[in-house]
Each structure stands twice: as C-alpha cells, then as structure tokens.
Protein backbone atom coordinates (compact mmCIF):
# COMPACT_ATOMS: atom_id res chain seq x y z
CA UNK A 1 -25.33 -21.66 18.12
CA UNK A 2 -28.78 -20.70 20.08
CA UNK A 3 -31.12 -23.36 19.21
CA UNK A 4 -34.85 -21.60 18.09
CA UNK A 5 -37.65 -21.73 20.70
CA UNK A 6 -40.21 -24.86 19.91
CA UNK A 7 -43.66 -25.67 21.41
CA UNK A 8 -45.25 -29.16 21.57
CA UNK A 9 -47.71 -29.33 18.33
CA UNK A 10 -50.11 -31.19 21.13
CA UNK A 11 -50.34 -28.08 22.98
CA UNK A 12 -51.00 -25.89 20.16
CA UNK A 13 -53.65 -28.42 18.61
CA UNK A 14 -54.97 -28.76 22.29
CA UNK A 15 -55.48 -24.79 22.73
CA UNK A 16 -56.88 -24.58 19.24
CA UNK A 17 -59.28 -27.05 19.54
CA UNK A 18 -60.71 -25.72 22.19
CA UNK A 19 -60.86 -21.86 21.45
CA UNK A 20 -62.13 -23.09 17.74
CA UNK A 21 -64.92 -25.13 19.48
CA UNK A 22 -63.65 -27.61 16.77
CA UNK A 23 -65.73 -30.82 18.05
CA UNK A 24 -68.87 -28.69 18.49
CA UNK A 25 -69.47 -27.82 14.58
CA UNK A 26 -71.29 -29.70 12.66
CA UNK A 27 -68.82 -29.11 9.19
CA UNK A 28 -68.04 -31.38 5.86
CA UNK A 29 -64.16 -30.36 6.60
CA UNK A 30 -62.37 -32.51 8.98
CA UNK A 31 -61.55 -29.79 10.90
CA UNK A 32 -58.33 -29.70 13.30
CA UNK A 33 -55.34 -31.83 13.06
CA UNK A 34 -55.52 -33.53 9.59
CA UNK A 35 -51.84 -34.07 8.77
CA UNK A 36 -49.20 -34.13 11.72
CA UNK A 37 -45.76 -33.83 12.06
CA UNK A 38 -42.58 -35.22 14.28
CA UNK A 39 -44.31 -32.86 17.23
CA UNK A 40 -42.50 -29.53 17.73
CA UNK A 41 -43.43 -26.38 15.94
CA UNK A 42 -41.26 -23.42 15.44
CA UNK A 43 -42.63 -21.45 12.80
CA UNK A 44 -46.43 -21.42 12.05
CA UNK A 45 -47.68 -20.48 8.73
CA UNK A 46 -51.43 -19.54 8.59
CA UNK A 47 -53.26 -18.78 4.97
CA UNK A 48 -56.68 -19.57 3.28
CA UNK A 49 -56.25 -22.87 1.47
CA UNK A 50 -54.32 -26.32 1.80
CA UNK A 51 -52.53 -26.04 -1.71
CA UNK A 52 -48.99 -26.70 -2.93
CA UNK A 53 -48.76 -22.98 -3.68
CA UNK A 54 -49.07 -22.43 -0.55
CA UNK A 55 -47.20 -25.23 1.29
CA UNK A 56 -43.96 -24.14 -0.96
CA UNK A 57 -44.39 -20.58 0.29
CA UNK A 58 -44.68 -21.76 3.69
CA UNK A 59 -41.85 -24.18 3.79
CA UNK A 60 -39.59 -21.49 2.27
CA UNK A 61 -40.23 -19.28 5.42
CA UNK A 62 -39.05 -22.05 7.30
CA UNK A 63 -42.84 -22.76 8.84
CA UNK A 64 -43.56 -26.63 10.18
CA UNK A 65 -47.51 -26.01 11.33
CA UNK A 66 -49.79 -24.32 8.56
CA UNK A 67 -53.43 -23.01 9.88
CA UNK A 68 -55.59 -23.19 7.08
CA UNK A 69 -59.02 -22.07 6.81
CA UNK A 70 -59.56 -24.89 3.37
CA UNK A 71 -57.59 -27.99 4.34
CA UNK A 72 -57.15 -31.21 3.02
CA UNK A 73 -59.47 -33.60 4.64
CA UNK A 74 -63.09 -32.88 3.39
CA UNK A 75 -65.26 -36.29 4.43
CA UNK A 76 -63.71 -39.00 2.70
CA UNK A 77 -61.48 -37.07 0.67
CA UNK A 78 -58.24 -38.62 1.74
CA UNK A 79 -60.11 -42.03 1.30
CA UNK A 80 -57.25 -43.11 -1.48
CA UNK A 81 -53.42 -41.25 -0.78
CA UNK A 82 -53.19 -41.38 -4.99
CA UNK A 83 -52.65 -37.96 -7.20
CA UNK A 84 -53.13 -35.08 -5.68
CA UNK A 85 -53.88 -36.26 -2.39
CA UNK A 86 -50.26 -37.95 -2.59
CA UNK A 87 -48.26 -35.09 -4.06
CA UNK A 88 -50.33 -32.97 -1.31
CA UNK A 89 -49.39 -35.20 1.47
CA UNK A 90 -45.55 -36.10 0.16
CA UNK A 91 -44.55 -32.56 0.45
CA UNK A 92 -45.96 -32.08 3.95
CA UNK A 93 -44.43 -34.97 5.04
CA UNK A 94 -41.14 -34.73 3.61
CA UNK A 95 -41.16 -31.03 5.03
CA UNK A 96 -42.01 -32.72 8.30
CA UNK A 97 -45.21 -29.86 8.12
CA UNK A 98 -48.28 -30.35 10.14
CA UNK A 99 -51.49 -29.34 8.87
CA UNK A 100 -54.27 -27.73 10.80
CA UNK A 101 -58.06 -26.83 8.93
CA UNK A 102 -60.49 -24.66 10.61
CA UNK A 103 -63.43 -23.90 8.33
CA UNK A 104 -66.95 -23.04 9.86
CA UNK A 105 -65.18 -22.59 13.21
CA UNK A 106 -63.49 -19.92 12.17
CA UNK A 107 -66.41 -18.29 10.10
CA UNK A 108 -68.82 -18.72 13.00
CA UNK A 109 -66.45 -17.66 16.11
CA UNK A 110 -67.55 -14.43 17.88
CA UNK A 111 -63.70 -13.08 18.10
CA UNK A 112 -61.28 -14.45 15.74
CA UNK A 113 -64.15 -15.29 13.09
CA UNK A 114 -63.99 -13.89 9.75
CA UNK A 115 -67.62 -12.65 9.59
CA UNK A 116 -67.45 -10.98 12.80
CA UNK A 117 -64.02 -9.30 11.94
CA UNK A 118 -65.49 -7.96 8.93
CA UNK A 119 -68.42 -6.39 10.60
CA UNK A 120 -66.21 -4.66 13.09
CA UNK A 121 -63.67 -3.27 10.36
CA UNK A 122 -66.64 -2.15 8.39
CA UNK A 123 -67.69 -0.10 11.88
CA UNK A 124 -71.18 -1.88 12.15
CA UNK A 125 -73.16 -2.19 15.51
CA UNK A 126 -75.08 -4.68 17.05
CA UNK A 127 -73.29 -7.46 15.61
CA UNK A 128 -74.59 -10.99 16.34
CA UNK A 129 -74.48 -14.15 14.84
CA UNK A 130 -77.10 -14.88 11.75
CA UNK A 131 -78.33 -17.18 9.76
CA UNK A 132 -78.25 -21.08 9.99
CA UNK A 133 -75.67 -23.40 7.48
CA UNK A 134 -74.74 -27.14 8.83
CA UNK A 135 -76.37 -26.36 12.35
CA UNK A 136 -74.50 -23.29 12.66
CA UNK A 137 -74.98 -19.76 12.63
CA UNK A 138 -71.92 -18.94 10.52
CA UNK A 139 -72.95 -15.37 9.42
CA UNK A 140 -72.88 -12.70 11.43
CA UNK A 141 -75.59 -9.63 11.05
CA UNK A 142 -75.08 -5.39 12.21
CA UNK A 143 -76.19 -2.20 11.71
CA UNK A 144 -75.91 1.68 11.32
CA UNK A 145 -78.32 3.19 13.23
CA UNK A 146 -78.34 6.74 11.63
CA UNK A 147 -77.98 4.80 8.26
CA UNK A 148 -75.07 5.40 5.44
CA UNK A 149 -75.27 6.66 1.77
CA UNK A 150 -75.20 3.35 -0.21
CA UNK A 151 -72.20 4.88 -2.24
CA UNK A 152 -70.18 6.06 1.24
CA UNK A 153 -70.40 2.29 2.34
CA UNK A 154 -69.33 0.79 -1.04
CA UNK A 155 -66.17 2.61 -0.75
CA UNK A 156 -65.70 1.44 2.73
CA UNK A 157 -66.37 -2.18 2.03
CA UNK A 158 -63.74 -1.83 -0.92
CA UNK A 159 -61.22 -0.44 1.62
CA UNK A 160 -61.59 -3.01 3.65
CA UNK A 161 -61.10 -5.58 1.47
CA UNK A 162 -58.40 -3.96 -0.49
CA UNK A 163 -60.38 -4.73 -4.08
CA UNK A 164 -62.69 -3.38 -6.50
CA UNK A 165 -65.89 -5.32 -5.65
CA UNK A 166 -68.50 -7.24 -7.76
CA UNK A 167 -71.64 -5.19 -7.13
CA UNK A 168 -75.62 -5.49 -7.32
CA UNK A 169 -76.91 -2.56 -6.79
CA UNK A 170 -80.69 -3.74 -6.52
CA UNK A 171 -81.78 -2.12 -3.08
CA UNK A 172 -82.51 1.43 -1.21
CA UNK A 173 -79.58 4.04 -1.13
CA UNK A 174 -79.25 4.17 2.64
CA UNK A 175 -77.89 1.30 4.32
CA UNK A 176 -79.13 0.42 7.64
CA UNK A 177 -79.02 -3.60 8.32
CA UNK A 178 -76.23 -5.34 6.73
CA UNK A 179 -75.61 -9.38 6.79
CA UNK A 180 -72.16 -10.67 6.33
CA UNK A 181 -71.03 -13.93 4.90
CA UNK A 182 -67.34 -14.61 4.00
CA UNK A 183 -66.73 -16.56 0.77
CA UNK A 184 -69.58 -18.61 -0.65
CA UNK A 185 -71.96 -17.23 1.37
CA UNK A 186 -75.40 -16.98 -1.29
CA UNK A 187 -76.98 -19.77 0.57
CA UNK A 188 -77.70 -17.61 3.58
CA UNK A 189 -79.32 -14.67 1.01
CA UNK A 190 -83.07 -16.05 1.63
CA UNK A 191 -82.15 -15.37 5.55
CA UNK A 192 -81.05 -12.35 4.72
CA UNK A 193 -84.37 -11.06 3.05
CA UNK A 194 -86.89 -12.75 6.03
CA UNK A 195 -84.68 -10.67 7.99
CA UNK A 196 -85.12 -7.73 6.49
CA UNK A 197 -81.67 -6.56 5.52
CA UNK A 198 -81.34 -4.11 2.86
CA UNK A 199 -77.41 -4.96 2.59
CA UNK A 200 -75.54 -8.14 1.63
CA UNK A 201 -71.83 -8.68 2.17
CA UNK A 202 -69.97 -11.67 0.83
CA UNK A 203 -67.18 -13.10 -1.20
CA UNK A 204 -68.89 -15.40 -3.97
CA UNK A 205 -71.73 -14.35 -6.05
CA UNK A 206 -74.03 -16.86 -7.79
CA UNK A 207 -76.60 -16.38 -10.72
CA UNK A 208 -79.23 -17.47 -8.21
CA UNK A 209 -77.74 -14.78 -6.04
CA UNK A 210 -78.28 -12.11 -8.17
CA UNK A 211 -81.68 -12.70 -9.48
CA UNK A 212 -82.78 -13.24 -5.67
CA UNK A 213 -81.32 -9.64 -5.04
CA UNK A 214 -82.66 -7.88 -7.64
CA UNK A 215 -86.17 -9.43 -7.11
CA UNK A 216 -85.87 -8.65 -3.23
CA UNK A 217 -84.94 -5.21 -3.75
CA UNK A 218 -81.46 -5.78 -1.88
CA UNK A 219 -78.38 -4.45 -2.30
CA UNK A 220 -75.21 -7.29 -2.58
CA UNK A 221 -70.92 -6.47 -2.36
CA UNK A 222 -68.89 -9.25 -2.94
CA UNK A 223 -65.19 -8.97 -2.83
CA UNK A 224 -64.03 -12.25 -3.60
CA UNK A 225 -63.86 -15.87 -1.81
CA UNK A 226 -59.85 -15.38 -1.02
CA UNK A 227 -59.93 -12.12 -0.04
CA UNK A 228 -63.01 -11.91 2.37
CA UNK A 229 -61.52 -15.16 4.10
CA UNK A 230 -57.98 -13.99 5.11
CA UNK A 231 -59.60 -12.10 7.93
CA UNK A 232 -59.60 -15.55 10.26
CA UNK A 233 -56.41 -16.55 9.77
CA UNK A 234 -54.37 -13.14 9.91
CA UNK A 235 -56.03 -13.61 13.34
CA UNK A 236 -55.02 -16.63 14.17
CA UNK A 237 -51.42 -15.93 13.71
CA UNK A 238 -51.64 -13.62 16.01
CA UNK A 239 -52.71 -15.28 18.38
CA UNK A 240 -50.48 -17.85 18.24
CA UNK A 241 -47.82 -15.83 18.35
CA UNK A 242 -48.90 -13.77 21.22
CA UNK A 243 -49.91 -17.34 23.52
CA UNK A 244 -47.06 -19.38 22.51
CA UNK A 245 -43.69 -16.62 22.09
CA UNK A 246 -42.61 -18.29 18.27
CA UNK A 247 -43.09 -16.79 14.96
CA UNK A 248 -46.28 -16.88 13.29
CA UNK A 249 -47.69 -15.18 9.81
CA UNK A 250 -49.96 -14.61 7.46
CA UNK A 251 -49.31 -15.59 3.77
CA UNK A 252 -51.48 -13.71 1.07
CA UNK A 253 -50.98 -15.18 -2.13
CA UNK A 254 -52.52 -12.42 -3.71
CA UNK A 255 -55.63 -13.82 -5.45
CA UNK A 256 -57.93 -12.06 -6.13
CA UNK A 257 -60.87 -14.67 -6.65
C-alpha cells in the first residue's frame, strides 16, 4: 500500500510563523502553535473557529493540523484544562490534531488577510491598511474613483459574501471611500468617520454602531462575523497546499452569524 505524503508540523509552524508575522502582533489570542501533535501532518483543515463542531468535521476528513482564525488559547484561557477546555483539548489529542490560531495576523496581512481580500473581491482601489486596534492596523481602507450607486455596491457586497446583509443606510448614495473590517469590526467606526469614509464594511454590528452611523451620515453593510472571516483561511489552505504538495481545505460550517 503507498503510504500518504507527510510534512514535519515544525516546518509548517516555522513557514507560518513567519509569513503571519505571528511574534510581531500585539493580539489577546495566543496566536500560532497552541495545541501540537505527534509531528507529521498529512491533511490540514483550515476554518474560522476552534470548536468541537468543527474539530469533528475536520477529523472526519481525515485532517491532523487545523488553521483557525478563533483558537483556543486567548491569554490565560487554558489556565485550568477543566470543562470545555478539557473536552476541547481531549478530542484534539486523542485525534492526535494540532491546532494552529491566527487572529489579527491574518486580519491585518497585506495578501492572505481577510480585510484586504475583501477589498479586492469587492474591486476597490487604493487599498491600504487603516485604522489602529492592539497596535495594529487591522482594517484595510479603498476606493472607487468614478464613485458607485449606493444600491449597485450593496448588491456587490452581498455577492461577495454570499448573504443578505444587515444594512444602515444612513449616508450619501454614491460610494466613493469605503473602510473594511472583518467580523467585530465597530471599534474602528470613529476612524472611519475622521477619515472621511462615506462607506462601512464589516461583519458585526453594534447598537453603538448604528447610532454612530446614522449621526455621521455614513453608510454601514455587515454580512456577518462567520462569513466575512472565511476569506483568511480559504487562503491559507491554499497556500499550504500549493508550498507543501498535501491536501488542504476549507470547512464552511454554514453559519450564518
């Protein structure tokens, strides 16, 4: 019987950490390694969150590295191995499954990033990074110069993220400068107004969010904290199984939060 290609989990952790920029962002996730395994990896699974939903789905497609944007370690969240955390950590182990977290790496990075991905699937120019969370500029800001209709770019934002979106329609009806900010993103909405955007894209919407739209005269899409975070990850399995020759995928869960 041929025996399935492996890579060394080192050299996959090494090569992410690096192209992540892991030990340069400032971040409340322990981001990178945070559960390992016996050290070779045949099948990667990449999705959104650390969850046993997930780790069942993953294990069933025969996966022994997940890439997760939401992982396990957050601070001193694995302080005590008791509930959760231990029915969390059993599976993996028993699985022999590593677990690798990448969360405002991934947001912030200027290729594989989810705000950046967005922007470019959503056609905008200029892109850059914006906006300033834990030290980092996580958000990523663009433009259309000759401006769209406020209903033509709705649509296109809802193609893009395959969803009806949340909407607050509080701003003009051509859209020239949008800001981008995958999942929770209403913290960066203040930046977004000194800035002068009259378009805000993001996943989570807030009460405070919405009154701070309306009185700013912006416009706000939100399609969901899930779905405007799978952008990073689909990436990621990509590229790991481009680099490294083994089989890598996406997962989508199909929530819709």
């Amino acid at each position: 019987m041929k025996s399935r290609k492996s890579v060394s989990l080192s050299s996959i952790v090494s090569y992410l950490d690096k192209e992540l920029r892991i030990r340069e962002i400032s971040d409340s996730s322990n981001n990178g390694l945070q559960v390992e395994n016996a050290g070779k990896v045949m099948r990667v699974a990449c999705g959104v969150d650390a969850s046993l939903e997930f780790f069942e789905a993953a294990q069933k497609r025969g996966a022994n590295l997940l890439i997760v944007h939401h992982g396990l370690s957050w601070k001193d969240s694995l302080k005590m191995i008791t509930h959760l955390n231990y029915k969390w950590i059993k599976f993996l182990v028993d699985n022999d499954m590593a677990l690798y977290g990448c969360h405002l790496p991934l947001d912030t990075h200027p290729k594989h990033g989810n705000n950046v991905l967005i922007g470019r699937a959503l056609g905008l120019k200029n892109l850059k990074p914006f906006g300033a969370y834990e030290g980092s500029k996580i958000a990523w800001s663009g433009n259309i110069p000759a401006g769209m209709k406020y209903v033509q770019f709705r649509q296109n934002v809802a193609k893009v993220f395959g969803r009806e979106l949340m909407e607050m329609n509080f701003g003009p009806g051509l859209v020239k400068n949008v800001v981008v900010v995958s999942g929770g993103g209403c913290g960066l909405l203040s930046d977004a107004v000194e800035a002068g955007a009259d378009m805000f894209v993001s996943g989570e919407p807030t009460l405070a969010g919405r009154n701070l739209l309306k009185d700013a005269g912006l416009n706000g899409l939100f399609g969901g904290h899930y779905v405007t975070e799978m952008f990073g990850v689909k990436a990621l399995a990509e590229v790991v199984k481009r680099k490294y020759g083994i089989p890598a995928e996406f997962i989508d869960l199909g929530i819709k939060s």
